[in-house]
N, C-alpha and C. Protein backbone atom coordinates (compact mmCIF):
# COMPACT_ATOMS: atom_id res chain seq x y z
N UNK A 1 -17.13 -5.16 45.85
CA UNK A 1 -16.31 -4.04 45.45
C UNK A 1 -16.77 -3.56 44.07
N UNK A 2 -17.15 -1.93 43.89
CA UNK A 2 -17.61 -1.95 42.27
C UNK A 2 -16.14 -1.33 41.99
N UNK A 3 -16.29 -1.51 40.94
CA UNK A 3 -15.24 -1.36 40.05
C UNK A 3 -15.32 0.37 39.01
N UNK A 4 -14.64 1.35 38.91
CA UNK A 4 -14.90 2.24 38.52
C UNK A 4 -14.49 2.65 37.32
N UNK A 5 -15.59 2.83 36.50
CA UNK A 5 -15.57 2.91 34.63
C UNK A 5 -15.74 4.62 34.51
N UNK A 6 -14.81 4.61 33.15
CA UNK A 6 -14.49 5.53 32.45
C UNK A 6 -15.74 6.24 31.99
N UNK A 7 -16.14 7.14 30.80
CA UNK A 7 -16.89 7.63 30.48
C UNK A 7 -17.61 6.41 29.06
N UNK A 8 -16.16 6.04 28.85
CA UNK A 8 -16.50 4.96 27.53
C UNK A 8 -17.26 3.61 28.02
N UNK A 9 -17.01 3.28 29.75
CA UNK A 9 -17.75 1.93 29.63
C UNK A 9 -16.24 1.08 30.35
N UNK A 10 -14.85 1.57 30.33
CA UNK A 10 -13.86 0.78 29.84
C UNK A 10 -13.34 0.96 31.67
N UNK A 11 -13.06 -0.71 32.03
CA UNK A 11 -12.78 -0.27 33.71
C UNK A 11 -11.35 0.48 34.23
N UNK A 12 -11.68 1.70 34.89
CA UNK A 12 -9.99 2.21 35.48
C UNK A 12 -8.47 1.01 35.40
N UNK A 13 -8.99 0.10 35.94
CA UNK A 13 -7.93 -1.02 36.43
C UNK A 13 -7.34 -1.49 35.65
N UNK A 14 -8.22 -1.48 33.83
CA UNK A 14 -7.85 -2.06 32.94
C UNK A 14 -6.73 -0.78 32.13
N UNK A 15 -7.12 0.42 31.83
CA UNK A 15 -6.17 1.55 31.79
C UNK A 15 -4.88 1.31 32.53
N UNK A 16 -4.97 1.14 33.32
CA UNK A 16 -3.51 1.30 34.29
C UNK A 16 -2.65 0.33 34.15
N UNK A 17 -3.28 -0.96 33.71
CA UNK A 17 -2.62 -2.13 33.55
C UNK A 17 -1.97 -2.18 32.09
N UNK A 18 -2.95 -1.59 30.95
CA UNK A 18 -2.17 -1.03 30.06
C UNK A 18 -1.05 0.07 29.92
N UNK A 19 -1.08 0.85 30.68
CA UNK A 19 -0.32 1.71 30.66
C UNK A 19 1.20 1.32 31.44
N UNK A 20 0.82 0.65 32.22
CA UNK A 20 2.03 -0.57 33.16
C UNK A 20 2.57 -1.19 31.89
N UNK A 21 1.69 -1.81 31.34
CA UNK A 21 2.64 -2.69 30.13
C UNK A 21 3.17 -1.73 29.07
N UNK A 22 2.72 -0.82 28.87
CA UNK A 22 3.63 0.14 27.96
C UNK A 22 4.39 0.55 28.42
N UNK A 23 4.62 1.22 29.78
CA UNK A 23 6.18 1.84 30.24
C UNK A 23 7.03 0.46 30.26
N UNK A 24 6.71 -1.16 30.63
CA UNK A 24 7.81 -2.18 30.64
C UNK A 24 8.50 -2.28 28.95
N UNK A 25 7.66 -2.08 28.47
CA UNK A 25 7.89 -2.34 26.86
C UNK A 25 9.00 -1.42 26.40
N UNK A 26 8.49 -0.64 26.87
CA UNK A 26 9.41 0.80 26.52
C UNK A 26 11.06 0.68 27.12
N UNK A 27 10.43 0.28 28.85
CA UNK A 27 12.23 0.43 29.17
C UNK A 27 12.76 -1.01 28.61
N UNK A 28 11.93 -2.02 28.07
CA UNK A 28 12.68 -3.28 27.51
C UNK A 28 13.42 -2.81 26.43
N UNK A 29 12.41 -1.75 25.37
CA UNK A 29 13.10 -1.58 24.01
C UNK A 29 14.42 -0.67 24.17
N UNK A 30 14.22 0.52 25.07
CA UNK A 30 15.69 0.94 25.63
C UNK A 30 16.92 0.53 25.52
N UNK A 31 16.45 -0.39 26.57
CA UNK A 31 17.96 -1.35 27.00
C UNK A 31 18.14 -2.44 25.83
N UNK A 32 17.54 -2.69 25.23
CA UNK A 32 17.84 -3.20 23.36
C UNK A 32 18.71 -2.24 22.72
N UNK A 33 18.17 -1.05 22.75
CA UNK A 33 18.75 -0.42 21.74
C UNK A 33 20.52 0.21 22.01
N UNK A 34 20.47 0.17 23.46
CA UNK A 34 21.76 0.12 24.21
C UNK A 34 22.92 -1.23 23.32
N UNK A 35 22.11 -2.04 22.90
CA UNK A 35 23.23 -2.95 22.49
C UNK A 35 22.97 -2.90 20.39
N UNK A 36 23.45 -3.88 19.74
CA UNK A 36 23.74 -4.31 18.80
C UNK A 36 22.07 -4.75 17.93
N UNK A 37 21.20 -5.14 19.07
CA UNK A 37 19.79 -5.73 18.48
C UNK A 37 19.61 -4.97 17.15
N UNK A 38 19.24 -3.54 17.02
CA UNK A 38 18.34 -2.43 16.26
C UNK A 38 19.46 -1.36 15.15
N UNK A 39 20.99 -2.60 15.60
CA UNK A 39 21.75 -2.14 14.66
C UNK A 39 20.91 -2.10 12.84
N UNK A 40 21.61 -1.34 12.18
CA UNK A 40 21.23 -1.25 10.65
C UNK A 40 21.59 -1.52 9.85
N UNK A 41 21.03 -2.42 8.42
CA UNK A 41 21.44 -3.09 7.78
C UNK A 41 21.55 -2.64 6.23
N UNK A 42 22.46 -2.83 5.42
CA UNK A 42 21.94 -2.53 3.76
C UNK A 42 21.06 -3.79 3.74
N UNK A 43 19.91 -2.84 2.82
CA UNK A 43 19.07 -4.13 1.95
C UNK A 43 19.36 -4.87 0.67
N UNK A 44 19.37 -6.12 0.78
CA UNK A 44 20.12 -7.09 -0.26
C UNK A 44 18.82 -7.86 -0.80
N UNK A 45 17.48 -8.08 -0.32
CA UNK A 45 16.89 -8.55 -0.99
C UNK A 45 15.32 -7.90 -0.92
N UNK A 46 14.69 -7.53 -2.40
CA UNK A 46 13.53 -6.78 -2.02
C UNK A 46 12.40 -7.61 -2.99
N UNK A 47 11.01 -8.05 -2.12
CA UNK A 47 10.16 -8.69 -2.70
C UNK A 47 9.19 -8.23 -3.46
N UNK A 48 8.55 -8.79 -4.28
CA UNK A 48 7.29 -7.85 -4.98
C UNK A 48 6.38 -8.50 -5.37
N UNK A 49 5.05 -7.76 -4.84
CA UNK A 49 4.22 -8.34 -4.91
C UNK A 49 3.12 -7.45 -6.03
N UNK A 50 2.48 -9.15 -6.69
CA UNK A 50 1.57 -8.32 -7.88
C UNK A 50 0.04 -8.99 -7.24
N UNK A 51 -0.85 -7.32 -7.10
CA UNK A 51 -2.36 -7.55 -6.56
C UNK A 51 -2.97 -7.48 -7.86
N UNK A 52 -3.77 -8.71 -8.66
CA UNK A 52 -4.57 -8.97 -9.71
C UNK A 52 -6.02 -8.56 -9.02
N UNK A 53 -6.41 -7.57 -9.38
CA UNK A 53 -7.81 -6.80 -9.34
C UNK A 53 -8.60 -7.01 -10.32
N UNK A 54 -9.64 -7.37 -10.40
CA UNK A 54 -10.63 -7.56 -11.07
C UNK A 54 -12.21 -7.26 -10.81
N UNK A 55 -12.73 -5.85 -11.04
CA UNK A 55 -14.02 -5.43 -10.72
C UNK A 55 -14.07 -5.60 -9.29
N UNK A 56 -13.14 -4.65 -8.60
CA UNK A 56 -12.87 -4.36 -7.78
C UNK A 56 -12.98 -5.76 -6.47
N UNK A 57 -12.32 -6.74 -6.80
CA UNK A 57 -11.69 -8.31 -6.31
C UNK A 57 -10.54 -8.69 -6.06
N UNK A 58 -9.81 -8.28 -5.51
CA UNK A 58 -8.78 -9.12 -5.41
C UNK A 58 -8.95 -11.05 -5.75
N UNK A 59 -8.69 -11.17 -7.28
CA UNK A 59 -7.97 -12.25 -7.94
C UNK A 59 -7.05 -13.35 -7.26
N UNK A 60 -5.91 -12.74 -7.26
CA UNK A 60 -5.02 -13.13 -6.97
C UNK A 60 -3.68 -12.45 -6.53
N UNK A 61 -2.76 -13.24 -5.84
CA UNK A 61 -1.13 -12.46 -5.46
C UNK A 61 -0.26 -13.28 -5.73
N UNK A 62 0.77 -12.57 -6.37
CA UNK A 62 1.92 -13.60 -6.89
C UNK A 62 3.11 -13.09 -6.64
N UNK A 63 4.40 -13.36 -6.44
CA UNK A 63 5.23 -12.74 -5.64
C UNK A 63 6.77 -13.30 -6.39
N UNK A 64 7.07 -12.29 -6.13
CA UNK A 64 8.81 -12.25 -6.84
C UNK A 64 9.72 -12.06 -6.09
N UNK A 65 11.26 -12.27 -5.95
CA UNK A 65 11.83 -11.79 -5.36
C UNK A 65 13.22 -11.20 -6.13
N UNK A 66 13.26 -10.01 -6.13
CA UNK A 66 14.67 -9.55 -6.48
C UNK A 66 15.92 -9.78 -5.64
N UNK A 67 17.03 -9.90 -5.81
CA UNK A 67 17.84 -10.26 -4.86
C UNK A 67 19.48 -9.54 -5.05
N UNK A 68 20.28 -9.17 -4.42
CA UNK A 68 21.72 -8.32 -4.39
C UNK A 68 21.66 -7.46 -4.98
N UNK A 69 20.37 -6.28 -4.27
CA UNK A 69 20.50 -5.01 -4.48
C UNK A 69 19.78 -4.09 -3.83
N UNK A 70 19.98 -2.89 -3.60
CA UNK A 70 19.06 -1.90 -2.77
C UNK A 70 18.26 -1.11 -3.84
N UNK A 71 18.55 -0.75 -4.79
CA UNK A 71 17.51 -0.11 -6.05
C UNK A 71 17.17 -0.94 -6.76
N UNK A 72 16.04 -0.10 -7.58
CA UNK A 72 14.98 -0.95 -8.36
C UNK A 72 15.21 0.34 -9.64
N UNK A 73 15.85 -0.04 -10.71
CA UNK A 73 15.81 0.98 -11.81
C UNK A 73 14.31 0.53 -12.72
N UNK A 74 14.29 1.51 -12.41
CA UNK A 74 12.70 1.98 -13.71
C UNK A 74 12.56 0.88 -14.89
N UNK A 75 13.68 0.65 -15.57
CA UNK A 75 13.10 -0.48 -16.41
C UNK A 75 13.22 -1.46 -15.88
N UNK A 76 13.58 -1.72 -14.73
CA UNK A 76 13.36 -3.48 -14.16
C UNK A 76 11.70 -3.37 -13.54
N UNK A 77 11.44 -2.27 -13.00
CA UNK A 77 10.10 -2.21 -12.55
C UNK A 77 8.82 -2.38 -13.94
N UNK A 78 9.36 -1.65 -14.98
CA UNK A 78 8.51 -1.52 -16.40
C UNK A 78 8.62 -3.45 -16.72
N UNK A 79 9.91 -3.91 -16.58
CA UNK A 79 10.12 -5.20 -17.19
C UNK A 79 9.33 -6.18 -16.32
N UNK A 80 9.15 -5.98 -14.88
CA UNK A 80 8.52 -6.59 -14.35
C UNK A 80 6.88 -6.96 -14.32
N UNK A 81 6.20 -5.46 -14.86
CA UNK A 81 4.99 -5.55 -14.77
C UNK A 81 4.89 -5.38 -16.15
N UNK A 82 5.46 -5.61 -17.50
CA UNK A 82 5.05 -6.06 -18.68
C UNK A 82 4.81 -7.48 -18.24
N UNK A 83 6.03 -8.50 -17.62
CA UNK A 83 6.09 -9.60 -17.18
C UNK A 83 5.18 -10.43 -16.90
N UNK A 84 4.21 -9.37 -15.94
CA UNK A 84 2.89 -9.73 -15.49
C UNK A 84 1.74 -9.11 -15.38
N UNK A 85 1.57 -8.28 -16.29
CA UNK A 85 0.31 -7.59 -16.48
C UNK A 85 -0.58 -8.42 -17.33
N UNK A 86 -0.40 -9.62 -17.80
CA UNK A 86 -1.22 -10.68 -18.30
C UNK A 86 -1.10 -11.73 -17.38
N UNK A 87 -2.67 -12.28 -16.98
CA UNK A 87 -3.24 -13.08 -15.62
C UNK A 87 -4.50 -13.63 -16.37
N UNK A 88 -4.34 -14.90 -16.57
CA UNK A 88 -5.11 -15.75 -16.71
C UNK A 88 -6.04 -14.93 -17.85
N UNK A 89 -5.37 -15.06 -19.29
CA UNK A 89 -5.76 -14.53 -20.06
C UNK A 89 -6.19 -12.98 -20.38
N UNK A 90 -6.44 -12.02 -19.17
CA UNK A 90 -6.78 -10.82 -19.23
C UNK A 90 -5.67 -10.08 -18.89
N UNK A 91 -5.80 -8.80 -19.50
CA UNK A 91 -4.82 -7.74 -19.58
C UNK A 91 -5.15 -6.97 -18.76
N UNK A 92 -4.07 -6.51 -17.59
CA UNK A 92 -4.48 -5.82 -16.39
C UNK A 92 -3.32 -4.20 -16.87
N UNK A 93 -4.01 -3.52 -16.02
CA UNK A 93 -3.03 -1.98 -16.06
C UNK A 93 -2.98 -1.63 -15.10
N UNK A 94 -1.62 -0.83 -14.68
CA UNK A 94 -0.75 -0.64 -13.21
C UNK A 94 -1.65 0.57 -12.43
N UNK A 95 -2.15 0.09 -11.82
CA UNK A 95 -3.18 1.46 -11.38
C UNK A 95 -2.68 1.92 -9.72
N UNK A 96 -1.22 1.20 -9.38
CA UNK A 96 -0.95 1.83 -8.11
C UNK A 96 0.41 1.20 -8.05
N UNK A 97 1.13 1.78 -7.23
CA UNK A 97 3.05 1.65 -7.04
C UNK A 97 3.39 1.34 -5.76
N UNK A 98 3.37 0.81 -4.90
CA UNK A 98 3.84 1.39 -3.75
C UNK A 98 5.09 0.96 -3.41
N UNK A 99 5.79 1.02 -1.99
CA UNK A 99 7.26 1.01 -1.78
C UNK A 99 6.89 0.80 -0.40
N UNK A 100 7.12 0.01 -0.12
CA UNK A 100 7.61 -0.40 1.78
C UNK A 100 9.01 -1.01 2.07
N UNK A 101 9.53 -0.15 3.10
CA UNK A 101 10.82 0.01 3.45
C UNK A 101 10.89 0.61 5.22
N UNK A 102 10.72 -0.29 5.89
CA UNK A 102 11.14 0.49 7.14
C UNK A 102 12.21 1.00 7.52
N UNK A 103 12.42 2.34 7.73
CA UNK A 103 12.83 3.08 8.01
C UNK A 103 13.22 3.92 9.12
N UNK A 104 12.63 3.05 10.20
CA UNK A 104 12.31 3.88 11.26
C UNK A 104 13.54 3.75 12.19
N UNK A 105 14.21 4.78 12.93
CA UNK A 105 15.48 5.02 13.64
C UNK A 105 15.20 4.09 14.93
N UNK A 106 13.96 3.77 15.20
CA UNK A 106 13.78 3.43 16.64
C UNK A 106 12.17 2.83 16.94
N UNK A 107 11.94 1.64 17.38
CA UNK A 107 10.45 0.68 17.22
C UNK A 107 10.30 1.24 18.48
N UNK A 108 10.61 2.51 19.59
CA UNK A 108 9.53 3.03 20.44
C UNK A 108 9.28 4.37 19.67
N UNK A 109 9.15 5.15 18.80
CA UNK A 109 8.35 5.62 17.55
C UNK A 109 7.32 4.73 17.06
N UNK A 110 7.27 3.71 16.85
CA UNK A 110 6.24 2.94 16.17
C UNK A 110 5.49 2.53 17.17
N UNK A 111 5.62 2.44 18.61
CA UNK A 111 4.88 2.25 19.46
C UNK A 111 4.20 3.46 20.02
N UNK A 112 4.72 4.57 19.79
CA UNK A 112 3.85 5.83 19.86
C UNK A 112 3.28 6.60 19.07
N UNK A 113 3.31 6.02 18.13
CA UNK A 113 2.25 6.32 16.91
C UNK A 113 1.20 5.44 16.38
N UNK A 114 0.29 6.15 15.90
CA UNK A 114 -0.70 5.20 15.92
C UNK A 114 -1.04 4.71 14.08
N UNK A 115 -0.10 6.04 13.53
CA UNK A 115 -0.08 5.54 11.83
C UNK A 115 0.97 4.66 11.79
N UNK A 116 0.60 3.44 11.25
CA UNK A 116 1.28 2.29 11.02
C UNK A 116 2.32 2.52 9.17
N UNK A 117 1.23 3.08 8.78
CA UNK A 117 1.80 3.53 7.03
C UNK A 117 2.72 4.53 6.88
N UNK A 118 3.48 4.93 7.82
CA UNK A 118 4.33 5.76 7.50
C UNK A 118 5.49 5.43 6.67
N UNK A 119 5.55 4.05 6.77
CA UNK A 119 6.43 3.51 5.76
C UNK A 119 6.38 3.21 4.59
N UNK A 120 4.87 3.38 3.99
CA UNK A 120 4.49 3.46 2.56
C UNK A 120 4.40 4.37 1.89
N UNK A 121 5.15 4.67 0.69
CA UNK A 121 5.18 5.41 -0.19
C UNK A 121 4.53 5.13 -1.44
N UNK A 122 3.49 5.54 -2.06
CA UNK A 122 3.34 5.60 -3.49
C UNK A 122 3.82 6.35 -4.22
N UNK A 123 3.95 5.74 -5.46
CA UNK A 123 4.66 6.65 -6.85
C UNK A 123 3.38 6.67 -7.48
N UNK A 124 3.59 7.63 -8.37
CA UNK A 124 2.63 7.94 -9.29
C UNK A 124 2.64 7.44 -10.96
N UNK A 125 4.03 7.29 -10.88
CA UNK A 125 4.47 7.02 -12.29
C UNK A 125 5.68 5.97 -11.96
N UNK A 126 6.23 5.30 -12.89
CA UNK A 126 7.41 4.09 -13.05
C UNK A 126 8.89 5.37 -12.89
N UNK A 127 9.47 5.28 -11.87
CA UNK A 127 10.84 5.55 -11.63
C UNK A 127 11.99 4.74 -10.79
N UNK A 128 12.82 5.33 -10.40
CA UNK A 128 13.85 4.21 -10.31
C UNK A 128 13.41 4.48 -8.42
N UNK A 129 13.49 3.29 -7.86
CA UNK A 129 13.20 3.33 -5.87
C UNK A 129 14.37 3.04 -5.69
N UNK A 130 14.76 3.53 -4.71
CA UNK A 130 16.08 3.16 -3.27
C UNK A 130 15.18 2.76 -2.42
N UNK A 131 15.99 2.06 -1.63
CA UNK A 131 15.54 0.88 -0.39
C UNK A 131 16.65 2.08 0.69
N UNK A 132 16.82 2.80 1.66
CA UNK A 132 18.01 2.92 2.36
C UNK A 132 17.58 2.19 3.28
N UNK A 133 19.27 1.67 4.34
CA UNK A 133 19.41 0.89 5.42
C UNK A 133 18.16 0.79 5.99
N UNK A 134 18.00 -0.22 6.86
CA UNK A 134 16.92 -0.83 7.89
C UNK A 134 17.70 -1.30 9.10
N UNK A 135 17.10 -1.35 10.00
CA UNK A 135 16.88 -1.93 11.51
C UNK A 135 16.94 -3.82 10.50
N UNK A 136 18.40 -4.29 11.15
CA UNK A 136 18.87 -5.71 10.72
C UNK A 136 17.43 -6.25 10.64
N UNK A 137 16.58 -6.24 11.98
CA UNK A 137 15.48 -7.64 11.71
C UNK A 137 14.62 -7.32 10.84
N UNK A 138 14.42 -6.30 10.29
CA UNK A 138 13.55 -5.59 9.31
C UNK A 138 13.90 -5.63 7.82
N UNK A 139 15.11 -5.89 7.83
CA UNK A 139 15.40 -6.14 6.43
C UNK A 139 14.60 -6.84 5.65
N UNK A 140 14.05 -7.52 5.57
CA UNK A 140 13.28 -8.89 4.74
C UNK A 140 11.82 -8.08 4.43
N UNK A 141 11.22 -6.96 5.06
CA UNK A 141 9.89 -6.29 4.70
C UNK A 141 10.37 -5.68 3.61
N UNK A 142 11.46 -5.17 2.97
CA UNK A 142 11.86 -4.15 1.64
C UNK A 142 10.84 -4.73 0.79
N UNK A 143 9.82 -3.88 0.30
CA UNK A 143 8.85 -5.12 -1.27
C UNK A 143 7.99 -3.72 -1.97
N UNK A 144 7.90 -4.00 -2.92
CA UNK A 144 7.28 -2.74 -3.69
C UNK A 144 6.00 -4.13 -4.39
N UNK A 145 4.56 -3.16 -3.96
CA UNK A 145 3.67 -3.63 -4.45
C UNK A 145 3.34 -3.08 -5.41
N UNK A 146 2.57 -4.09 -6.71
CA UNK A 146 1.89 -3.56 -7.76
C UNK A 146 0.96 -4.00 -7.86
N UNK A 147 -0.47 -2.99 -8.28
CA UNK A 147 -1.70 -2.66 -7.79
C UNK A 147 -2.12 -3.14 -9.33
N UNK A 148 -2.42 -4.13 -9.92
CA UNK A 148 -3.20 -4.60 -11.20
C UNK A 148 -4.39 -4.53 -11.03
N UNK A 149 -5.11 -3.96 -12.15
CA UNK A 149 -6.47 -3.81 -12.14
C UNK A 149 -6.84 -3.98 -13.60
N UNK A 150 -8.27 -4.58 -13.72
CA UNK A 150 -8.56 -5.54 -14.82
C UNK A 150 -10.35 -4.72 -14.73
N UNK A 151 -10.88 -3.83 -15.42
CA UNK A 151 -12.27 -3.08 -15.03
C UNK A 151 -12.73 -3.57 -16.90
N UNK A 152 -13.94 -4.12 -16.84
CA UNK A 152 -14.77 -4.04 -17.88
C UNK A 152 -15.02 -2.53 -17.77
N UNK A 153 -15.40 -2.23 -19.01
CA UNK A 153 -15.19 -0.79 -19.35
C UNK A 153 -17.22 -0.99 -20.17
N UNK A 154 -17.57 0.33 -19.38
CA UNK A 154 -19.24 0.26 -18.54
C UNK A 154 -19.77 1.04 -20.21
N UNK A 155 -20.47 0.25 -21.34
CA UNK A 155 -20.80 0.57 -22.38
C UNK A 155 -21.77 1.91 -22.33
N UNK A 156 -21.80 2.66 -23.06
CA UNK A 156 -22.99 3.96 -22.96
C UNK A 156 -24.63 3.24 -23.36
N UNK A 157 -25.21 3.56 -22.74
CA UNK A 157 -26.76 2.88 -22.94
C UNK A 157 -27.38 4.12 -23.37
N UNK A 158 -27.32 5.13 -23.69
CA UNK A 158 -28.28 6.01 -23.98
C UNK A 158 -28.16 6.46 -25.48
N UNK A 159 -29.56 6.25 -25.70
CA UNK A 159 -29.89 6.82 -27.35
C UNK A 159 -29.99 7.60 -27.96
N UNK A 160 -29.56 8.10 -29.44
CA UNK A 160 -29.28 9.02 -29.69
C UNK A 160 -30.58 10.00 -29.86
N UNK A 161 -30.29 11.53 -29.81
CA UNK A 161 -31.57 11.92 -30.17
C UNK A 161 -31.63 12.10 -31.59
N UNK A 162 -33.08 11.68 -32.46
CA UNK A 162 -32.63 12.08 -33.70
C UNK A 162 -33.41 13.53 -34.12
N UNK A 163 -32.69 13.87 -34.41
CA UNK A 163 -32.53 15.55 -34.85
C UNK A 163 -33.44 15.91 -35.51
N UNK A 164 -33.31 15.31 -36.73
CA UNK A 164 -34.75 15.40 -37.74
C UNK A 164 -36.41 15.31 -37.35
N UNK A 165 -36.55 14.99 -36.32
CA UNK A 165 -38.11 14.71 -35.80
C UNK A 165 -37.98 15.96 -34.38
N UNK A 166 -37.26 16.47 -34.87
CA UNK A 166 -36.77 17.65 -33.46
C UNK A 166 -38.38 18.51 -33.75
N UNK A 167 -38.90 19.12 -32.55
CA UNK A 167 -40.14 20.18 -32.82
C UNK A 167 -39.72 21.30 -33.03
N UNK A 168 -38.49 21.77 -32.45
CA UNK A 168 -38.05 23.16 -32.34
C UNK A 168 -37.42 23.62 -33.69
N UNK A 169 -37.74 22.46 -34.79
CA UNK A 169 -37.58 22.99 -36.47
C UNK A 169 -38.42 24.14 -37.10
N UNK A 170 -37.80 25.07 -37.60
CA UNK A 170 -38.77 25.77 -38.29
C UNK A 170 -38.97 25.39 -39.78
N UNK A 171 -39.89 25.51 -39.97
CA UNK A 171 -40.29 24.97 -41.21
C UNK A 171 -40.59 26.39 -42.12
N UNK A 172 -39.80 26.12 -43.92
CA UNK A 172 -39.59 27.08 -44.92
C UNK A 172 -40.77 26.76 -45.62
N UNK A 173 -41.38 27.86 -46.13
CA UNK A 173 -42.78 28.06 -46.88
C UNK A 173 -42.40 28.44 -48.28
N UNK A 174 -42.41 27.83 -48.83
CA UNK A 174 -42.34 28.12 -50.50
C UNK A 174 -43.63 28.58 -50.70
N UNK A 175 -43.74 30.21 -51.06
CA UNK A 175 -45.24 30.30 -51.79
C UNK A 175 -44.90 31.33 -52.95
């Protein structure tokens, strides 16, 4: 029996069998959401994580947890990364913010999309974040990452020209 492939290489039988398991998935998540499962929760505890960059390396990750609250006011975020913007002797600077918080009304949206980051937000600058409600089992992802970066700073190598030996001098004739 041959078996009949797509244009990609990829066999019919195997398509269909995926597509079988996505409609079960789907009417499983349904009849979930019919009950209490995907009810929504306030967020009470939000984690944070600090990425130590170094000449473009991830260093290290070190992790905090804030706890009995849904916002993050601006100076707890400033207090946090004074806290730790020194790592093993070097002084790092906040070169990224982000905010993850799922949000999503319904996990068959997330199964029909194929951007996974819709739930990340970057800031540009230190302000105050809200966390709003989550899907109960989701609560525990609330975490705002901070992006430390530690760059030797790339010295100028080029020499000066000196002026005085320039050709394009005109030269004054005393006569």
């Amino acid at each position: 029996m041959k078996t009949q492939l797509l244009r990609n290489g990829t066999p019919r039988s195997f398509i269909k069998y995926i597509i079988f398991l996505n409609l079960i998935m789907e009417d499983t998540i349904r009849d979930l959401e019919k009950t209490t499962f995907f009810s929504k929760a306030p967020i009470d505890e939000i984690t944070l994580y600090f990425f130590y960059i170094n000449n473009d390396v991830v260093e290290a990750v070190e992790k905090e947890i804030i706890t009995g609250t849904s916002k993050l006011s601006s100076d707890l975020i400033q207090e946090q990364f004074m806290k730790h913007k020194i790592y093993n002797n070097k002084a790092y600077t906040l070169n990224g913010l982000h905010k993850y918080n799922f949000e999503q009304d319904s996990v068959i949206n997330i199964l029909n999309t194929d951007n996974i980051t819709d739930d990340f937000i970057q800031y540009k600058k230190i302000e105050n974040i809200y966390y709003s409600d989550a899907i109960y089992h989701y609560t525990d992802y609330a975490s705002l990452f901070f992006i430390l970066e530690n760059k030797k700073l790339k010295r100028n190598t080029k020499t000066k020209k000196d002026v005085s030996t320039s050709c394009n001098k005109t030269k004054k004739s005393y006569s």
